[in-house]
C-alpha atoms as a PDB file:
ATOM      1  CA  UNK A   1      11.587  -7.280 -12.653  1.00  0.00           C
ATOM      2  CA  UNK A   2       7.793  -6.564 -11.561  1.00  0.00           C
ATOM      3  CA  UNK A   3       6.732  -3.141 -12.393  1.00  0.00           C
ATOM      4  CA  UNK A   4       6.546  -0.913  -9.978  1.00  0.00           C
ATOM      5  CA  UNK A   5       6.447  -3.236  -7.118  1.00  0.00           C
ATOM      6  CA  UNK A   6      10.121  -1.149  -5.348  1.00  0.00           C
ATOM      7  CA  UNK A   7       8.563   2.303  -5.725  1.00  0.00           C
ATOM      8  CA  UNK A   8       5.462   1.277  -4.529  1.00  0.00           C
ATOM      9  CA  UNK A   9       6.786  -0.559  -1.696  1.00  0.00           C
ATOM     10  CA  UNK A  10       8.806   2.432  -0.687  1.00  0.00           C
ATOM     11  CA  UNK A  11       5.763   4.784  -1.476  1.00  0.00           C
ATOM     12  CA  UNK A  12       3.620   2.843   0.994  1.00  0.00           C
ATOM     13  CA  UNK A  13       6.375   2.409   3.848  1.00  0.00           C
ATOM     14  CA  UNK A  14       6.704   6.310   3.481  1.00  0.00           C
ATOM     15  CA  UNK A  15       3.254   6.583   3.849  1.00  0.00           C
ATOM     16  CA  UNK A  16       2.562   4.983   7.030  1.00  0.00           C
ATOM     17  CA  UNK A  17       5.640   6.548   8.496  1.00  0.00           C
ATOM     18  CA  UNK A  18       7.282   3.333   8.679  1.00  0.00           C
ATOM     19  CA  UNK A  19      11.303   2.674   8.588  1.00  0.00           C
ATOM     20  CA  UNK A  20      13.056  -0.383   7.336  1.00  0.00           C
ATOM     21  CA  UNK A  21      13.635  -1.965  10.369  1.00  0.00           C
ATOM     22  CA  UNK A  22      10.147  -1.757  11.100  1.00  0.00           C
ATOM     23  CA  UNK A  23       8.780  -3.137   7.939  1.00  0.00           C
ATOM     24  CA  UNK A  24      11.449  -6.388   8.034  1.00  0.00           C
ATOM     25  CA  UNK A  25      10.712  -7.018  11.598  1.00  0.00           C
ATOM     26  CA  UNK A  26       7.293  -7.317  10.943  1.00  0.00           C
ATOM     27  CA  UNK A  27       7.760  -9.320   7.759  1.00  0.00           C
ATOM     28  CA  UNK A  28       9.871 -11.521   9.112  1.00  0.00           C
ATOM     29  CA  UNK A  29      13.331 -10.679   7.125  1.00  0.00           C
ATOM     30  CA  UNK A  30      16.218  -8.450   7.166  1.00  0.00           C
ATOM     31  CA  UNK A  31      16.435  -4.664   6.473  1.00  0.00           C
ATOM     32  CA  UNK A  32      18.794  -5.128   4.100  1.00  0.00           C
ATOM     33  CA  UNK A  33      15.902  -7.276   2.115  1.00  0.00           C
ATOM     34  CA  UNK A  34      13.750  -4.401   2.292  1.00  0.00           C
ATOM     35  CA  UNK A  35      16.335  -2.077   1.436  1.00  0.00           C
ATOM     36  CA  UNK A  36      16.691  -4.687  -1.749  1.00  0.00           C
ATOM     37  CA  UNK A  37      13.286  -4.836  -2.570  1.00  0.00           C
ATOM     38  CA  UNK A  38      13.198  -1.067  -2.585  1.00  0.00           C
ATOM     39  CA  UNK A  39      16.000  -0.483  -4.685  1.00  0.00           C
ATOM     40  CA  UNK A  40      14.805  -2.837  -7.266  1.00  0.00           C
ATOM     41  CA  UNK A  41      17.637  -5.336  -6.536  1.00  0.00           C
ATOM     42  CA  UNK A  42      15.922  -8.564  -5.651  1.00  0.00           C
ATOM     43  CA  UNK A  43      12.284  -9.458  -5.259  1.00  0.00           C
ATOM     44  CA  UNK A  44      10.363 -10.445  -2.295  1.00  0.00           C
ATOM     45  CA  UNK A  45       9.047 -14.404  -2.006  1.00  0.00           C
ATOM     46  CA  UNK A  46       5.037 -15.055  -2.058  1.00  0.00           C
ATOM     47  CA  UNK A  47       5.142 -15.235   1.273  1.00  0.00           C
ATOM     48  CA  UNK A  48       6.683 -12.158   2.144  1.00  0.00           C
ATOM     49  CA  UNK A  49       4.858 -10.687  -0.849  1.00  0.00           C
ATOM     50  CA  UNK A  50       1.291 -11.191   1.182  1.00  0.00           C
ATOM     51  CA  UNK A  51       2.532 -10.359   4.525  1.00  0.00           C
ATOM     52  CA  UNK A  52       3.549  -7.025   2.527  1.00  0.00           C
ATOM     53  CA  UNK A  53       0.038  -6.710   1.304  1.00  0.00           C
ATOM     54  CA  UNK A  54      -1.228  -7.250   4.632  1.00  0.00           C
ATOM     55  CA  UNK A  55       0.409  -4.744   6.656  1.00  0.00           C
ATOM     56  CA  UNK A  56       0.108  -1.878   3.942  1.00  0.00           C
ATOM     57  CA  UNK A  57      -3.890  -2.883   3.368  1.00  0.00           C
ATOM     58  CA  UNK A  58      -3.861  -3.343  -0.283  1.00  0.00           C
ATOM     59  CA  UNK A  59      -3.768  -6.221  -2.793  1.00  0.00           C
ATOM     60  CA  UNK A  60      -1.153  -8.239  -4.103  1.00  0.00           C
ATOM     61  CA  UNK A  61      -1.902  -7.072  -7.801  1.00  0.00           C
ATOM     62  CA  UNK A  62      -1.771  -3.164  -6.377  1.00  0.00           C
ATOM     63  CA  UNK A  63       1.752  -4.049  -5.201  1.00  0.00           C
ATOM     64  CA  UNK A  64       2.618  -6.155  -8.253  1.00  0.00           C
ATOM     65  CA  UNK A  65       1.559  -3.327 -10.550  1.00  0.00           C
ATOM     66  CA  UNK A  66      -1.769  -5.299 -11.964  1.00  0.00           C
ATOM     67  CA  UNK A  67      -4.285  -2.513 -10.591  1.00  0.00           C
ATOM     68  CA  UNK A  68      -3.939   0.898  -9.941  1.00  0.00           C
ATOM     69  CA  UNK A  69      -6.615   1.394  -7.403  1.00  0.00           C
ATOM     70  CA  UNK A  70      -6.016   0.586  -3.851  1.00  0.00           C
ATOM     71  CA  UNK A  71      -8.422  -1.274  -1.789  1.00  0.00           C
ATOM     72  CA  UNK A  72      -9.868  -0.534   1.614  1.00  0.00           C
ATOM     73  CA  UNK A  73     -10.234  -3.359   3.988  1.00  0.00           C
ATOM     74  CA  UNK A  74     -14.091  -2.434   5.973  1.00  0.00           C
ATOM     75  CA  UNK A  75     -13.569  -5.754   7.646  1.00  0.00           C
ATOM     76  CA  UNK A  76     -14.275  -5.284  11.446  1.00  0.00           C
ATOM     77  CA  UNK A  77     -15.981  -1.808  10.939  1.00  0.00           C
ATOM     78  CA  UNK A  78     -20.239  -1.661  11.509  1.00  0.00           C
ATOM     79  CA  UNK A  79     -22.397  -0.696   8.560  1.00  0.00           C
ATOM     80  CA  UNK A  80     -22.578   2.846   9.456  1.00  0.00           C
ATOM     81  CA  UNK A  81     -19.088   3.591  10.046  1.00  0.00           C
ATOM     82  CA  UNK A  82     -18.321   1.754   6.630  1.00  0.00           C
ATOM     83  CA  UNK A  83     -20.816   4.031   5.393  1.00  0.00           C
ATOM     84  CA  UNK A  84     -19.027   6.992   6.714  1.00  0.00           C
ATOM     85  CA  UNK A  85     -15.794   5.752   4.882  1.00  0.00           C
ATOM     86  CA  UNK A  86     -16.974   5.262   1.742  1.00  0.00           C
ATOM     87  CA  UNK A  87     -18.562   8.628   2.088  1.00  0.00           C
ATOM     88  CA  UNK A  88     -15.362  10.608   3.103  1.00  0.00           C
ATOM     89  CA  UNK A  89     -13.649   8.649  -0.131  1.00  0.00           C
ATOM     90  CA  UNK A  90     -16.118  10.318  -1.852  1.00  0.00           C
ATOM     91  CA  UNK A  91     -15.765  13.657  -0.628  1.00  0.00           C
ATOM     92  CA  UNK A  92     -12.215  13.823  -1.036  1.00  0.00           C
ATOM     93  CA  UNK A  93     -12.625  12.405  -4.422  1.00  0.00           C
ATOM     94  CA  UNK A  94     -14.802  15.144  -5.734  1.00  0.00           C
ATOM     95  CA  UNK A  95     -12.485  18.055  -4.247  1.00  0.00           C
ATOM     96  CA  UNK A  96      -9.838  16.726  -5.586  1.00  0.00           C
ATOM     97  CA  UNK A  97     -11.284  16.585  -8.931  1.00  0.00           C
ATOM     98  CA  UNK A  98     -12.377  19.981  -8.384  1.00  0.00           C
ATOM     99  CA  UNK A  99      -8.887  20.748  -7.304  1.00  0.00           C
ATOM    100  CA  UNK A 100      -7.491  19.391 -11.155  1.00  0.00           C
ATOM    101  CA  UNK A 101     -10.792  21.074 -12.932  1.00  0.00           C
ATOM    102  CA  UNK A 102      -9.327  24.663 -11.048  1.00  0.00           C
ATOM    103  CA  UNK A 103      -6.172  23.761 -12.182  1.00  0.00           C
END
């Protein structure tokens, strides 16, 4: 089995207040696949591995369990508002660091 790849594909559904139904119909597959991928009982092909990748906006190897650091796709956005991204990432980096420092 590939590490992590069911809890992380449940932590990202979760996250963008998805349901299963919604993720297969925009894969392309059953709910009953996702509800298998989930729970660890099958995995999902290459092609329904990107298209996973695609709709939650991180990489195949985040999903696979080969990086731990999610990427953000600036694609589409003007140099100042990327700016302004990267710059609230950092923000909420530091305070949160502050947060565990507190702690």
């Amino acid at each position: 089995m590939i590490y992590n790849l069911s809890a992380r594909l449940k932590q990202l559904r979760q996250e963008k207040h998805l349901k299963q139904e919604q993720v297969a119909l925009l894969v392309g597959v059953t709910k009953s696949a996702v509800s298998s991928w989930e729970l660890d009982m099958r995995q999902p092909s290459y092609a329904a591995l990107i298209r996973l990748a695609d709709i939650y906006r991180v990489s195949t190897d985040y999903l696979l369990g080969r990086a731990d650091q999610r990427s953000v796709d600036l694609s589409g956005l003007t140099a100042a508002e990327a700016t302004l991204i990267c710059d609230l990432v950092a923000s909420m980096t530091a305070k949160n660091k502050r947060m565990e420092d507190y702690l």
